[in-house]
Protein backbone atom coordinates (compact mmCIF):
# COMPACT_ATOMS: atom_id res chain seq x y z
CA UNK A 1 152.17 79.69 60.94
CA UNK A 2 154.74 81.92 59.24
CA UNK A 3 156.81 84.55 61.31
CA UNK A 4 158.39 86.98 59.53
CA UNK A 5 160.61 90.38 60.71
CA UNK A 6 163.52 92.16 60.45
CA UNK A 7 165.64 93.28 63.21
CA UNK A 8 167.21 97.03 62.94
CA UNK A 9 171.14 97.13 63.98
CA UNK A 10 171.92 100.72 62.65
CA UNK A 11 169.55 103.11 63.65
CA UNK A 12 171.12 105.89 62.21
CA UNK A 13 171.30 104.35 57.84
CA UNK A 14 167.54 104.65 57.58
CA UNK A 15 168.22 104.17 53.82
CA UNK A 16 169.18 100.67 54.60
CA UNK A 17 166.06 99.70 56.68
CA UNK A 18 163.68 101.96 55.42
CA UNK A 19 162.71 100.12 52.23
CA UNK A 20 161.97 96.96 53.83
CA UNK A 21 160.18 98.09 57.19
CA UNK A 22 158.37 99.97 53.83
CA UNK A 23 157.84 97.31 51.51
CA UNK A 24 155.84 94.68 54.38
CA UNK A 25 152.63 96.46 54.87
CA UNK A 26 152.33 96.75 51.19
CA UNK A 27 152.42 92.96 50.94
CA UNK A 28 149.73 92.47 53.97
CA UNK A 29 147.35 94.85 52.10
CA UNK A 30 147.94 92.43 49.11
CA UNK A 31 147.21 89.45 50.96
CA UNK A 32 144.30 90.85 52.58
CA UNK A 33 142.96 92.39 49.17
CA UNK A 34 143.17 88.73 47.45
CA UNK A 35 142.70 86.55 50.56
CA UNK A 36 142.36 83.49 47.73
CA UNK A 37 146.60 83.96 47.74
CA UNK A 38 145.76 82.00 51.21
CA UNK A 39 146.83 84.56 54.07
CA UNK A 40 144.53 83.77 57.15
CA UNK A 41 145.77 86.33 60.01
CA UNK A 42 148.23 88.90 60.24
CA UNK A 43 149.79 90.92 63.61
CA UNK A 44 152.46 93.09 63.66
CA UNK A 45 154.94 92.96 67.35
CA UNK A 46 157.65 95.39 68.06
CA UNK A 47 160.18 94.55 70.49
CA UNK A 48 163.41 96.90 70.88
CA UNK A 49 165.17 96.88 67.24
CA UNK A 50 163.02 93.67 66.00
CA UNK A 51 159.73 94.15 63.89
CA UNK A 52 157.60 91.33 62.94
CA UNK A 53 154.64 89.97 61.91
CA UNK A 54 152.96 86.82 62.59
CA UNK A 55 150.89 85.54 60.22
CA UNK A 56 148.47 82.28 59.55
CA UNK A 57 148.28 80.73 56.30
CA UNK A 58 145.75 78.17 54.77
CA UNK A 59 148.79 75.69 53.67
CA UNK A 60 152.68 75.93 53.78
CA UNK A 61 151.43 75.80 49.79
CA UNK A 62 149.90 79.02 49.85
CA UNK A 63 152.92 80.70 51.64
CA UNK A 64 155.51 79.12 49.54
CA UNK A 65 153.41 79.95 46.02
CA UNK A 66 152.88 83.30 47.34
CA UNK A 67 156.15 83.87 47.71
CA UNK A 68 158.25 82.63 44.83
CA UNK A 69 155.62 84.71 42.40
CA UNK A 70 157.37 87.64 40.24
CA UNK A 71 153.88 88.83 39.96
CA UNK A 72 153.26 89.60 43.29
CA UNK A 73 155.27 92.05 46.10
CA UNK A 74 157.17 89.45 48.16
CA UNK A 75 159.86 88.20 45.46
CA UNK A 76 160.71 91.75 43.40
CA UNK A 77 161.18 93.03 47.41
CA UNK A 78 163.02 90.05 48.65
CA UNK A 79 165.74 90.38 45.43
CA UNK A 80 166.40 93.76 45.68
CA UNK A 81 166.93 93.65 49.87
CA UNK A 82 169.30 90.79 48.99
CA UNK A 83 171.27 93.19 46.03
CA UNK A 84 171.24 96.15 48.47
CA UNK A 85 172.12 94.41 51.52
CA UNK A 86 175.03 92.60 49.72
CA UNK A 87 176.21 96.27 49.23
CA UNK A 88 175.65 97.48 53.00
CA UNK A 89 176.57 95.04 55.14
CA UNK A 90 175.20 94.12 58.16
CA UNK A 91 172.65 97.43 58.65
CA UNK A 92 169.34 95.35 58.47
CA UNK A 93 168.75 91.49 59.14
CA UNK A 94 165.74 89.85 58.46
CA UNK A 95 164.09 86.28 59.53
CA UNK A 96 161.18 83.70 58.60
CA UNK A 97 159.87 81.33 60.44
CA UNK A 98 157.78 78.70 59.08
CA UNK A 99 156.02 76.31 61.32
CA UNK A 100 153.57 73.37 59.74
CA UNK A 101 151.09 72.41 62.67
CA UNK A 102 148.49 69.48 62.18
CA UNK A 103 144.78 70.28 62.93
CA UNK A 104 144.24 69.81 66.81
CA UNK A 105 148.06 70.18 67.34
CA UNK A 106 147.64 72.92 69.44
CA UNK A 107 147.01 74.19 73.18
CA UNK A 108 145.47 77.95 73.88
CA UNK A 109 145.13 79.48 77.01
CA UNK A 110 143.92 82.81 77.36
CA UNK A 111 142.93 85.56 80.17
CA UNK A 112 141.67 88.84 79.73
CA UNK A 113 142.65 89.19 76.10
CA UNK A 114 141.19 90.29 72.70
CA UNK A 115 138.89 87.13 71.30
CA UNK A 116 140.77 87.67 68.36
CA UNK A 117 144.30 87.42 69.61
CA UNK A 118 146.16 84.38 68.85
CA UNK A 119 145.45 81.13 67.23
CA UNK A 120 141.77 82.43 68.65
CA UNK A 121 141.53 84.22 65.72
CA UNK A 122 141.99 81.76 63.17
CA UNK A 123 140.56 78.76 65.14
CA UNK A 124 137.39 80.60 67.37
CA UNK A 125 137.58 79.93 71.04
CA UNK A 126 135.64 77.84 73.34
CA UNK A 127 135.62 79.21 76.90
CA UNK A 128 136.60 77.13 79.97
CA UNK A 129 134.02 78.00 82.38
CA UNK A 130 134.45 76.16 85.54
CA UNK A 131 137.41 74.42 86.70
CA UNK A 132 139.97 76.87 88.25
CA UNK A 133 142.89 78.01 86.77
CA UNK A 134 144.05 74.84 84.30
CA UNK A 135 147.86 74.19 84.62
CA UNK A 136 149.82 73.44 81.35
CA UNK A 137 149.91 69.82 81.19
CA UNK A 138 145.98 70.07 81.18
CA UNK A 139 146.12 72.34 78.55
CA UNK A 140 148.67 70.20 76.77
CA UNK A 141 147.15 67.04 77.31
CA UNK A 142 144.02 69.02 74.80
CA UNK A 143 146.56 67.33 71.87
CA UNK A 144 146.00 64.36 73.35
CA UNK A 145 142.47 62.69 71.91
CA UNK A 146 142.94 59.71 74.75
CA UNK A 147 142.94 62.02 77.72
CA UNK A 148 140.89 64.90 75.89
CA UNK A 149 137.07 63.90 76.89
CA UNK A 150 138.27 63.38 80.81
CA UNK A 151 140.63 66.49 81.37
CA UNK A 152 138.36 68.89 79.70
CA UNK A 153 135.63 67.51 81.72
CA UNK A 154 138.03 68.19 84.86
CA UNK A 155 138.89 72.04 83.79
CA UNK A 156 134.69 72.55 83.34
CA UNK A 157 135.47 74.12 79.81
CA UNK A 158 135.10 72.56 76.18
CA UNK A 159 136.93 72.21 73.53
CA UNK A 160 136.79 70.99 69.79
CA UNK A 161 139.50 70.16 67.15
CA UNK A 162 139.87 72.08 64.38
């Protein structure tokens, strides 16, 4: 899981933020033109002055190759922000987040959303049918192969590790 945004503090220099608010859907459309480069899932979020996008990879590999490449978008873009923010100041900041999670390391719950949304869209989803409304322990104890077979049978749903 790779996170990845920049957060606007200047409004008003769009020549500062511009190029790389510019440059990131250029490097999804790579990703998703060669998907052997290893991107899985991309979503954009917006939230006040902060853009990013959250994005599943294949392996921390994949990400890391991806990015260090001169032949590809992410490094020529990365240098040049660096060289023009060095210049600006403080105009534009920018943020990864990189986060390694082991198969079956994970909890979902979801209500009345997209069945693409989430980690549902790299991992499928399995609905819990019966049950009433799980509480987050339950959910949490999913990670958990010892309590897995019981508490899923509890919740009335199913579930299966990646």
């Amino acid at each position: 899981m790779f996170i990845i945004g920049m957060h606007v503090h200047d409004w008003a220099r769009p020549t500062d933020w511009l190029p790389p608010f510019l440059a990131m859907p250029r490097m999804i459309r790579e990703l998703e033109r060669n998907r052997v480069l290893g991107l899985v899932s991309a979503r954009y979020c917006l939230w006040g002055r902060t853009i990013a996008v959250v994005q599943c990879w294949k392996s921390f590999e994949h990400l890391e190759r991806y990015a260090r490449n001169d032949d590809y978008e992410h490094r020529p873009v990365w240098l040049e922000f660096y060289r023009a923010a060095s210049k600006s100041g403080s105009t534009v900041g920018i943020f990864h987040e990189t986060y390694v999670v082991a198969p079956g390391a994970t909890a979902s719950l979801y209500f009345n959303m997209p069945p693409d949304f989430g980690l549902t869209g790299v991992t499928g989803a399995i609905p819990v049918t019966q049950g009433g409304r799980p509480r987050a322990n339950a959910c949490m104890s999913l990670v958990n192969p010892a309590r897995r077979h019981d508490r899923m049978r509890s919740l009335g749903g199913y579930h299966s590790v990646p």
